[in-house]
Protein backbone atom coordinates (compact mmCIF):
# COMPACT_ATOMS: atom_id res chain seq x y z
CA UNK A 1 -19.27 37.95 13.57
CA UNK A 2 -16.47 36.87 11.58
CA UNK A 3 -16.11 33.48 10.96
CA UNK A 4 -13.00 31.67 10.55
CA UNK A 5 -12.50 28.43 7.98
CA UNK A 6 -8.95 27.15 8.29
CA UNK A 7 -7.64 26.02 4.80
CA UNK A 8 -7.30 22.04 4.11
CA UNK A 9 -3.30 21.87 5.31
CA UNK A 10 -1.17 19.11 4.57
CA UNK A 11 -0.16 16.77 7.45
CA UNK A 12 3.67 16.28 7.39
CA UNK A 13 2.79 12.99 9.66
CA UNK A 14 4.18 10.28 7.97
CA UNK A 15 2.63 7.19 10.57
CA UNK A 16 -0.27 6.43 8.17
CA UNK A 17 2.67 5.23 5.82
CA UNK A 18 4.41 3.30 8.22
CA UNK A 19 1.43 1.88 9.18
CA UNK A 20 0.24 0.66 5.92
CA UNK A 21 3.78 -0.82 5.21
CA UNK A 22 3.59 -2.86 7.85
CA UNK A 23 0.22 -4.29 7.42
CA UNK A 24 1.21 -4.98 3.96
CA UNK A 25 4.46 -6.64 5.30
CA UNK A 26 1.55 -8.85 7.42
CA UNK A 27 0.54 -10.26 4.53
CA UNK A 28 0.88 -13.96 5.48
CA UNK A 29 -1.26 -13.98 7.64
CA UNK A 30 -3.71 -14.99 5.38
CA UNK A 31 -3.79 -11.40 3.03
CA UNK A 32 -6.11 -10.03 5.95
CA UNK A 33 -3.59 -7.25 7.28
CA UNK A 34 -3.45 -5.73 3.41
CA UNK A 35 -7.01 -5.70 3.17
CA UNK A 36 -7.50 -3.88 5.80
CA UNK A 37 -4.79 -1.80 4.72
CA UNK A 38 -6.20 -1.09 1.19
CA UNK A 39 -9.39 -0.03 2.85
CA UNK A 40 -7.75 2.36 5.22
CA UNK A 41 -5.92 3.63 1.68
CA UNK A 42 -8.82 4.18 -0.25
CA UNK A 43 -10.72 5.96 1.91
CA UNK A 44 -7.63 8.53 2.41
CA UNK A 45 -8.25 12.07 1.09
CA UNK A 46 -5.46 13.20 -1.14
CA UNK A 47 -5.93 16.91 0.55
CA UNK A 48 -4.93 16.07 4.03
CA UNK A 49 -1.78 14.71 3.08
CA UNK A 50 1.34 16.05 2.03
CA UNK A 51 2.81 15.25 -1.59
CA UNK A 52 5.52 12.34 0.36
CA UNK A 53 2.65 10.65 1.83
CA UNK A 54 0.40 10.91 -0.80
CA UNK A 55 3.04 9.20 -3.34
CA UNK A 56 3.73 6.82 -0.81
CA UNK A 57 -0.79 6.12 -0.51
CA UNK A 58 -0.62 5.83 -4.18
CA UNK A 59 2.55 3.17 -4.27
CA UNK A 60 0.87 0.81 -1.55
CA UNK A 61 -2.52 1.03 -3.18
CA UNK A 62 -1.51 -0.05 -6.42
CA UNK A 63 1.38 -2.83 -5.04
CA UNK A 64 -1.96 -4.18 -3.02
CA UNK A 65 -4.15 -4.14 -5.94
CA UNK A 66 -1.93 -5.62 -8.02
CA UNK A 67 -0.61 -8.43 -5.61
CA UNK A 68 -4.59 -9.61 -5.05
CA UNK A 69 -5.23 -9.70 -8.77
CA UNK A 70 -2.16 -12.07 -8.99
CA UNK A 71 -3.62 -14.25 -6.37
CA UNK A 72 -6.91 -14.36 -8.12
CA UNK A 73 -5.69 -15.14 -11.50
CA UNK A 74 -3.20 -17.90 -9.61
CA UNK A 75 -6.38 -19.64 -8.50
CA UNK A 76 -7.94 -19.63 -11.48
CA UNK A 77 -5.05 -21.24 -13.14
CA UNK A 78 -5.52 -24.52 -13.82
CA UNK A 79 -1.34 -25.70 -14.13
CA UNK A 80 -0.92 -26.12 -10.31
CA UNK A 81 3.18 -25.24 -11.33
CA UNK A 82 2.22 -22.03 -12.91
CA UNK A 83 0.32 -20.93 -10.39
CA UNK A 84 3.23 -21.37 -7.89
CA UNK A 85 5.21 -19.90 -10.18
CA UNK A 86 2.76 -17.01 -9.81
CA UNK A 87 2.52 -16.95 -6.47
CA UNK A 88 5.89 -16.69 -5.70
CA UNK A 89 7.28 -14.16 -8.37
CA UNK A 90 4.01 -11.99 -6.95
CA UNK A 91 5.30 -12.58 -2.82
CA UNK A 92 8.98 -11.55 -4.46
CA UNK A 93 7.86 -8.48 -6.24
CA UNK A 94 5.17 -7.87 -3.75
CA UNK A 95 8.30 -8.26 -0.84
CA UNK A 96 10.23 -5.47 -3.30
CA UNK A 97 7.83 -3.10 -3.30
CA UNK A 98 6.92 -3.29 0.62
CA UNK A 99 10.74 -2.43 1.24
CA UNK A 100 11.90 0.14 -1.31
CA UNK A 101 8.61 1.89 -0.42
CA UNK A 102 9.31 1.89 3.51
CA UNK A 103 13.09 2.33 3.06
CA UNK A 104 12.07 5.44 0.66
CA UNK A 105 9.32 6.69 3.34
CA UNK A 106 12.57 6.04 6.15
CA UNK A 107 14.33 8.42 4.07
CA UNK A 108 11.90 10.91 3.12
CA UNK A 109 11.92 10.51 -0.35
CA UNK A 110 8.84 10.07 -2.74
CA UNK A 111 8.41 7.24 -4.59
């Protein structure tokens, strides 16, 4: 009996990192869509992916991360200015990062 393993291939399906884009674009609705989103990242295997989509896994995870801990830290801010101030220089970069990684995905490029 022979028995046949296929090797762990790379998926050349990009939709996971459309999808995750656009639940991260969701994020107004109350930072629930990018939750979910980081969740679906995390639990991604780095195998199953090709090197585009992986880069791409790796940009959203860390734009998400990032963009909670700035909410956190702007509600624990006591200066109800600076945490606006936080808030919205976090939605602006936050914004940034959800387009130049989906344009960059559109295009095929790594980021």
């Amino acid at each position: 009996m022979h028995s046949t393993t296929s090797p762990s291939v790379a998926i050349d399906d990009h939709s996971l990192g459309h999808l995750l884009y656009a639940m991260m674009a969701a994020f107004p609705l109350l930072l629930l869509p990018p939750l979910l989103g980081l969740l679906i990242n995390v639990t991604q295997k780095r195998d199953h992916m090709s090197p585009l989509l992986y880069s791409h896994i790796r940009w959203q995870r860390w734009s998400t991360v990032t963009m909670l801990s700035i909410v956190i830290l702007a509600t624990m801010v006591t200066q109800v200015w600076i945490a606006i101030c936080l808030v919205i220089l976090g939605v602006l970069w936050f914004c940034h990062r959800i387009i130049k990684g989906w344009l960059q995905l559109l295009d095929g490029q790594m980021v």
